[in-house]
PDB file of N, CA and C in Angstrom:
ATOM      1  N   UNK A   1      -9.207 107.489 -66.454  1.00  0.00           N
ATOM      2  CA  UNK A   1      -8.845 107.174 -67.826  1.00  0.00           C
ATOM      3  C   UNK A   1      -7.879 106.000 -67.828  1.00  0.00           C
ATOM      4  N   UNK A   2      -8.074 105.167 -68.730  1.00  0.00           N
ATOM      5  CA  UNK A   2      -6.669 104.237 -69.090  1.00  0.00           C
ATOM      6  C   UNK A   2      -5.955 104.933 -69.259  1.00  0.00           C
ATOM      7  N   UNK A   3      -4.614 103.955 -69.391  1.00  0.00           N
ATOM      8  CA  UNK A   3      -3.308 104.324 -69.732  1.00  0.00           C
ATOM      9  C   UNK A   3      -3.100 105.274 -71.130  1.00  0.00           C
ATOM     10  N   UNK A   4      -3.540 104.177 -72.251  1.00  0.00           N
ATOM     11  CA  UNK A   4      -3.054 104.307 -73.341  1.00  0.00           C
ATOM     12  C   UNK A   4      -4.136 105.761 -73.648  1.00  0.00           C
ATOM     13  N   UNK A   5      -5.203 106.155 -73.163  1.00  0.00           N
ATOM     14  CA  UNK A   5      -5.798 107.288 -73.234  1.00  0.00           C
ATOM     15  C   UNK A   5      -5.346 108.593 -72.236  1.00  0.00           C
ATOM     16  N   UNK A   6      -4.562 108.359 -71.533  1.00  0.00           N
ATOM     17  CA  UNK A   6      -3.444 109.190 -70.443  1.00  0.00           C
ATOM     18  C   UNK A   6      -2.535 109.614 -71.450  1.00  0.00           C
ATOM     19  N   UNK A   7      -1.578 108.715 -72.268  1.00  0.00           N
ATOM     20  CA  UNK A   7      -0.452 108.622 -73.023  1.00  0.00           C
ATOM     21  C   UNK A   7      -0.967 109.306 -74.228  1.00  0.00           C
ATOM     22  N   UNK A   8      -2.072 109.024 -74.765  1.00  0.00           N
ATOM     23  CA  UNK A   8      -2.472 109.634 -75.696  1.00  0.00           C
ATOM     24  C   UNK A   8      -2.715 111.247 -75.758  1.00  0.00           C
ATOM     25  N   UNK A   9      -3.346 111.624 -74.557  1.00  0.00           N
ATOM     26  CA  UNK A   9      -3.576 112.555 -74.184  1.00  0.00           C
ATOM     27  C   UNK A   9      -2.094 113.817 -73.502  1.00  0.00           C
ATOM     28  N   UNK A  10      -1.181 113.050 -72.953  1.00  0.00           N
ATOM     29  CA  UNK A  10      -0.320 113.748 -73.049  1.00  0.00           C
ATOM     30  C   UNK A  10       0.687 114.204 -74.026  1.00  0.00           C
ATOM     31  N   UNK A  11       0.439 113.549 -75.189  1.00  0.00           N
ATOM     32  CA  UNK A  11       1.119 113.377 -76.563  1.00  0.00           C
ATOM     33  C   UNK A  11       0.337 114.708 -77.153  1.00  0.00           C
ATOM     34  N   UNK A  12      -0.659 114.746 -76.761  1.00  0.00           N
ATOM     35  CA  UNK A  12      -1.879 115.572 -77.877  1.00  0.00           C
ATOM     36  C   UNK A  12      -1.541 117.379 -77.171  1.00  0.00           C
ATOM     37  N   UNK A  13      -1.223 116.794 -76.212  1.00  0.00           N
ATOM     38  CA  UNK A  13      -1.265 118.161 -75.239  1.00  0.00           C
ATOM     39  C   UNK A  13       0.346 118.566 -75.504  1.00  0.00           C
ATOM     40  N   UNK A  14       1.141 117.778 -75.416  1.00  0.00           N
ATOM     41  CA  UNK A  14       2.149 118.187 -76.069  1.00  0.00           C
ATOM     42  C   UNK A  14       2.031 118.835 -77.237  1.00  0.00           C
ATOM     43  N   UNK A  15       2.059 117.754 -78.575  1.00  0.00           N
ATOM     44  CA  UNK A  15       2.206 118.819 -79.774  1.00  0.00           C
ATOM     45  C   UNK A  15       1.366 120.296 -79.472  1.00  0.00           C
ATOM     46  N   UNK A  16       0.347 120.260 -79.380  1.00  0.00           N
ATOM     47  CA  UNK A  16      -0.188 121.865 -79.042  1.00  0.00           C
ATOM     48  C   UNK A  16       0.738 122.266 -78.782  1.00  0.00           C
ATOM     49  N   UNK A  17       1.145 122.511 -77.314  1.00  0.00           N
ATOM     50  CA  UNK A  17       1.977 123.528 -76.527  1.00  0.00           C
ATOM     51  C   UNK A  17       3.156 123.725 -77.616  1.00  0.00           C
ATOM     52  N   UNK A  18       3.603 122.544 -77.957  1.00  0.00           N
ATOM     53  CA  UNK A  18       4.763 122.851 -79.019  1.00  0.00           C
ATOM     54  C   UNK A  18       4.600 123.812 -80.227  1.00  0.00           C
ATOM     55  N   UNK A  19       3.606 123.235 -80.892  1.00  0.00           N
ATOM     56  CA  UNK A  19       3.224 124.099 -82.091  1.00  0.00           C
ATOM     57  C   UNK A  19       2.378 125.220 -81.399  1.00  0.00           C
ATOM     58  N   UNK A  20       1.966 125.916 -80.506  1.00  0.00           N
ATOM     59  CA  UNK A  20       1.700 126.995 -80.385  1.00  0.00           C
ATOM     60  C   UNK A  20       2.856 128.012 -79.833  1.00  0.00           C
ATOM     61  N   UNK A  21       3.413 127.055 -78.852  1.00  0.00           N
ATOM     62  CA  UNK A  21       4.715 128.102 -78.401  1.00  0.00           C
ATOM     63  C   UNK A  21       5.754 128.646 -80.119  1.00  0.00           C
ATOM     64  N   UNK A  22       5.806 127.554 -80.854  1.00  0.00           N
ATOM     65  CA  UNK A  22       6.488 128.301 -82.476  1.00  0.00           C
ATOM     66  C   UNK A  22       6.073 129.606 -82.745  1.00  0.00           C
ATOM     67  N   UNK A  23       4.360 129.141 -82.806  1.00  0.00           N
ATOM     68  CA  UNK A  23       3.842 130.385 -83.612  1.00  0.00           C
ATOM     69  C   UNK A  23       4.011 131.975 -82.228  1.00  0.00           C
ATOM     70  N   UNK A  24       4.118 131.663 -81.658  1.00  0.00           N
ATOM     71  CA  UNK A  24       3.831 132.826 -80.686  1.00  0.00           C
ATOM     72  C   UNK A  24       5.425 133.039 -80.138  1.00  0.00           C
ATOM     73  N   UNK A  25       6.530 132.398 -80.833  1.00  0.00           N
ATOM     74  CA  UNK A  25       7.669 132.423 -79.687  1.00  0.00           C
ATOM     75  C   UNK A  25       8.177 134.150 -79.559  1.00  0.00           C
ATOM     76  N   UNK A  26       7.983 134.999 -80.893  1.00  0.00           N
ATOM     77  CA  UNK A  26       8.415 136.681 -81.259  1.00  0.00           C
ATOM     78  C   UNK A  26       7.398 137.249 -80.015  1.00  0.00           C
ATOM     79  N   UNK A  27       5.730 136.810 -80.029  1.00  0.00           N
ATOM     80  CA  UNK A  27       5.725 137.498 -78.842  1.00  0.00           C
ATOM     81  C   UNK A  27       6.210 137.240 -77.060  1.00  0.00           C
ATOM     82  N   UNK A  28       6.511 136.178 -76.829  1.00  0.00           N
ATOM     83  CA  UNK A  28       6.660 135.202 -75.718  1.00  0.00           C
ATOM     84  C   UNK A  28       8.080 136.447 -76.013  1.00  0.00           C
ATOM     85  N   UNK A  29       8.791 136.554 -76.652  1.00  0.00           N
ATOM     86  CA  UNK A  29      10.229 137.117 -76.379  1.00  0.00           C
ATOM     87  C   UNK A  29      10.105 138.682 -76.264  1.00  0.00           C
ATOM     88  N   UNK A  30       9.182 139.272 -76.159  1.00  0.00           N
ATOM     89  CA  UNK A  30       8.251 141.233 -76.355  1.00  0.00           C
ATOM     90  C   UNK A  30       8.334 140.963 -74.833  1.00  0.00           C
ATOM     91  N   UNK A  31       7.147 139.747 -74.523  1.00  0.00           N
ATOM     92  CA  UNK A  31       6.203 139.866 -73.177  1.00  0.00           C
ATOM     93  C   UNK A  31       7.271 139.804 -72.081  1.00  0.00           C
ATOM     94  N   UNK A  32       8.384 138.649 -72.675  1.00  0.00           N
ATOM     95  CA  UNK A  32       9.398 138.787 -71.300  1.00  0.00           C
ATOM     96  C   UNK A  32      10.343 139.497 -71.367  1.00  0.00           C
ATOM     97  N   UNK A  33      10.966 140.321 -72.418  1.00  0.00           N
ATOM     98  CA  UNK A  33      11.852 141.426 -72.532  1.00  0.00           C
ATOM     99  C   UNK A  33      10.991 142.722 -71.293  1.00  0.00           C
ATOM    100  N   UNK A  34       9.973 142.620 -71.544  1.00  0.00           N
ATOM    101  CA  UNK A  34       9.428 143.604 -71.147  1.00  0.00           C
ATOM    102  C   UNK A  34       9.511 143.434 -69.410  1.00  0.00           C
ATOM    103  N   UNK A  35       8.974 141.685 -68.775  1.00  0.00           N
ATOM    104  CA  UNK A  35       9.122 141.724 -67.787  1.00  0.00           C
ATOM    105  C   UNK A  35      10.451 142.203 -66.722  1.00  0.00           C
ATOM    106  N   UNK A  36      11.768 141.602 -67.852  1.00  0.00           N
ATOM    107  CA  UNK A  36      12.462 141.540 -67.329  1.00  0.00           C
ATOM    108  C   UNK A  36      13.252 143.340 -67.190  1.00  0.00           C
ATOM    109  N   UNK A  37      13.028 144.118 -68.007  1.00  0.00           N
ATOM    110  CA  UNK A  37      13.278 145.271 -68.253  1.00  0.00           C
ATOM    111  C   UNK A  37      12.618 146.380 -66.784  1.00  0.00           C
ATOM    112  N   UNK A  38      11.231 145.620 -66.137  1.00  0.00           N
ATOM    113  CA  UNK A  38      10.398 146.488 -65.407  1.00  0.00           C
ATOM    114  C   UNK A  38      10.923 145.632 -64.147  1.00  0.00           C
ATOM    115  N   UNK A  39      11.912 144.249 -64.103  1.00  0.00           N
ATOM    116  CA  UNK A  39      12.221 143.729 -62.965  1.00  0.00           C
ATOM    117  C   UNK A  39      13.865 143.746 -62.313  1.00  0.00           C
ATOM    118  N   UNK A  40      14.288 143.733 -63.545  1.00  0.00           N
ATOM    119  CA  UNK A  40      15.773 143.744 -63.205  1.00  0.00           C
ATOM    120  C   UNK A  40      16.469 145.354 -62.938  1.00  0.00           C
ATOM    121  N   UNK A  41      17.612 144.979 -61.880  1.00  0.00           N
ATOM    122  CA  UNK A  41      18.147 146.382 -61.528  1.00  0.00           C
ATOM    123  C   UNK A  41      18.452 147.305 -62.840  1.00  0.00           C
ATOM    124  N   UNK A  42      18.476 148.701 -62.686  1.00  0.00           N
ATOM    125  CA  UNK A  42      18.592 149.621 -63.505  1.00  0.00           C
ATOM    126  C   UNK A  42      19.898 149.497 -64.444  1.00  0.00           C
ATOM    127  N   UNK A  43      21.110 148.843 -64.005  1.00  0.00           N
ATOM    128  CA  UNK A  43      22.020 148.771 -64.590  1.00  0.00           C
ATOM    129  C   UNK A  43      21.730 147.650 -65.769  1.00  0.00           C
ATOM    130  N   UNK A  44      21.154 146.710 -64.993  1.00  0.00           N
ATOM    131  CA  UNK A  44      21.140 145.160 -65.664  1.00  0.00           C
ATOM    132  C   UNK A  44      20.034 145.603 -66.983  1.00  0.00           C
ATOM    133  N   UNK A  45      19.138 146.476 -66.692  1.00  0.00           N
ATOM    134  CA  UNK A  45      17.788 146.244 -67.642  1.00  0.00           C
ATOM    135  C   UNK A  45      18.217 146.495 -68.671  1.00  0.00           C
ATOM    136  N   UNK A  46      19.126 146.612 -69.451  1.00  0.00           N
ATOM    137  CA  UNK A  46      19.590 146.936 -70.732  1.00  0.00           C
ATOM    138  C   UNK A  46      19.980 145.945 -71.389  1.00  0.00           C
ATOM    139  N   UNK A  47      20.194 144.960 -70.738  1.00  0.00           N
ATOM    140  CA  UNK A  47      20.798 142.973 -71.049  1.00  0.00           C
ATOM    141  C   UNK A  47      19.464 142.444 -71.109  1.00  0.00           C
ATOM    142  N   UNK A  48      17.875 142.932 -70.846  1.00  0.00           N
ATOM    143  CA  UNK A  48      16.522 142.588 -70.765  1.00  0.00           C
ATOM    144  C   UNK A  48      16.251 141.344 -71.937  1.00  0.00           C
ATOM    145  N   UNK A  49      16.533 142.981 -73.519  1.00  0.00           N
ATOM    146  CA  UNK A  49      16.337 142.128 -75.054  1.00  0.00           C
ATOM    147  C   UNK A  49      16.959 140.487 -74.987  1.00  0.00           C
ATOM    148  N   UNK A  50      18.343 140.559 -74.712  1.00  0.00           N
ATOM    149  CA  UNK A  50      19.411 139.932 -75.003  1.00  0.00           C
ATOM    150  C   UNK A  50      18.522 138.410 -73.761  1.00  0.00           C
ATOM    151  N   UNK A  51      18.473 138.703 -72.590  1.00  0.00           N
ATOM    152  CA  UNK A  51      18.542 137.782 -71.855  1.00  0.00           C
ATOM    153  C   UNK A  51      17.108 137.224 -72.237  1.00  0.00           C
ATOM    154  N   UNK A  52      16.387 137.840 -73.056  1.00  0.00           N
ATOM    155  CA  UNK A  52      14.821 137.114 -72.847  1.00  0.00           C
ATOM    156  C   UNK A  52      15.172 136.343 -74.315  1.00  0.00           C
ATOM    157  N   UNK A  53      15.867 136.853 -75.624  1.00  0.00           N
ATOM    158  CA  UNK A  53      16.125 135.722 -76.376  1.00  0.00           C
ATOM    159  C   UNK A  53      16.544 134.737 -76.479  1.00  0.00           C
ATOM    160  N   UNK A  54      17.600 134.679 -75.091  1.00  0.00           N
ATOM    161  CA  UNK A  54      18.647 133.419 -75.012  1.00  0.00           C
ATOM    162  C   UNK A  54      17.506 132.835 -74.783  1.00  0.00           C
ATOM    163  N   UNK A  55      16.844 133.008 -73.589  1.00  0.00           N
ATOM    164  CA  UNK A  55      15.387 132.127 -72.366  1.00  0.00           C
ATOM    165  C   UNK A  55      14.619 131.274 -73.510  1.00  0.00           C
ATOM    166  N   UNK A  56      13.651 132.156 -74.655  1.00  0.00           N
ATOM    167  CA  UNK A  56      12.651 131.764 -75.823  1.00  0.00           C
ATOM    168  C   UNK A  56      13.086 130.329 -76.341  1.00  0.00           C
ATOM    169  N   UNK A  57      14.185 130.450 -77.072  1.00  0.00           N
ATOM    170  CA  UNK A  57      14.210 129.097 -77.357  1.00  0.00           C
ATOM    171  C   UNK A  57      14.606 128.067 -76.703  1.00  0.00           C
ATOM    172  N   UNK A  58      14.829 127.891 -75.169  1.00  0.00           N
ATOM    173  CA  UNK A  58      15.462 126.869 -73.970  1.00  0.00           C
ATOM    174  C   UNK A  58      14.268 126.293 -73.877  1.00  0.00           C
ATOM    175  N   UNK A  59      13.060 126.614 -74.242  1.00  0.00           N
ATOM    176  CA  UNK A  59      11.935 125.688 -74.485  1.00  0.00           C
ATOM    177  C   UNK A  59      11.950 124.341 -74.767  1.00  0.00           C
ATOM    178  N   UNK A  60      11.658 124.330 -75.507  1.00  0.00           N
ATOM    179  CA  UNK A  60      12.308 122.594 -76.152  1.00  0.00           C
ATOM    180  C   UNK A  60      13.444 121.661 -75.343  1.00  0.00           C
ATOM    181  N   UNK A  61      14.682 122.586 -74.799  1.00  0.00           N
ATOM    182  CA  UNK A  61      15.428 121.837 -73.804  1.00  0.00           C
ATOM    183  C   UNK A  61      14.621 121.525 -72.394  1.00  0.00           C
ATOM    184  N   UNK A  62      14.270 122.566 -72.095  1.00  0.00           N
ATOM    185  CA  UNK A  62      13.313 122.662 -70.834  1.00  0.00           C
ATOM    186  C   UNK A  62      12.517 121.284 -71.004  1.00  0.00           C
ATOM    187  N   UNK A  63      11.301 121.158 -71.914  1.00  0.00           N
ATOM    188  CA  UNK A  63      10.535 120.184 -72.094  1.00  0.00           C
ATOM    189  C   UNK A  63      11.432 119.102 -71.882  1.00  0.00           C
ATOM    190  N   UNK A  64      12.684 118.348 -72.496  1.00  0.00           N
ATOM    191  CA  UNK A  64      13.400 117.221 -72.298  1.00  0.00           C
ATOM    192  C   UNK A  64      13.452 117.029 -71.082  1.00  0.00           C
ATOM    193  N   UNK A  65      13.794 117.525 -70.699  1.00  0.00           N
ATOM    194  CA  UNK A  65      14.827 117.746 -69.148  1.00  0.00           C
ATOM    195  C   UNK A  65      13.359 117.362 -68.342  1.00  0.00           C
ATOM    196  N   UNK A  66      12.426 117.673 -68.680  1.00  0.00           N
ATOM    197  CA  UNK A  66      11.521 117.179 -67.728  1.00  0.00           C
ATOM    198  C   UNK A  66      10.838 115.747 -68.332  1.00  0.00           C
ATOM    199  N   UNK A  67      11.178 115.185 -69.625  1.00  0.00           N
ATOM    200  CA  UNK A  67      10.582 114.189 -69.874  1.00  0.00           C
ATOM    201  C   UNK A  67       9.633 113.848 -70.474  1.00  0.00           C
ATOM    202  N   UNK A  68       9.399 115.091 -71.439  1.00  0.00           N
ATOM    203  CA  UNK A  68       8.379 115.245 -72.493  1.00  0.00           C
ATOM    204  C   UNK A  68       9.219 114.695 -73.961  1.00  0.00           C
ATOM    205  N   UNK A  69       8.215 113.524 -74.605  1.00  0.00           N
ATOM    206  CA  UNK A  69       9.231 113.772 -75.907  1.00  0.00           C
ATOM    207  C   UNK A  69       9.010 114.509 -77.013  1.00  0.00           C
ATOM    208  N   UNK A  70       9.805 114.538 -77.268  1.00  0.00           N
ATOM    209  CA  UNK A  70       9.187 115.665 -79.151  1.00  0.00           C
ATOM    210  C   UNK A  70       8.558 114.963 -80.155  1.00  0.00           C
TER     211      UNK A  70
END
């Protein structure tokens, strides 16, 4: 592919991921409460809720940090 069809294409693939991670972020925060609840020590799993909401929205920072723009 050219460039400007590379660039294009990573732009396109962006917004998706963006606008789908929105609509889905309540379950993305179920699916990993849950992981983290069946992974973390018995004491910790009770911080599960708490630690998977902080995680949900670091999305968007995450993406920067690697060089995606919004």
């Amino acid at each position: 592919m050219r460039e400007p069809g590379l660039k294009a294409l990573k732009l396109f693939l962006i917004e998706q991921l963006e606008s789908n991670y929105a609509l889905h972020e309540e379950h993305f925060k179920c699916y990993l409460t849950q992981i983290l609840q069946d992974n973390l020590p018995a004491e910790q799993a009770g911080s599960a809720e708490m630690l998977a909401a902080e995680c949900a929205p670091r999305f968007g920072d995450a993406a920067r940090e690697l060089g995606f723009p919004r």
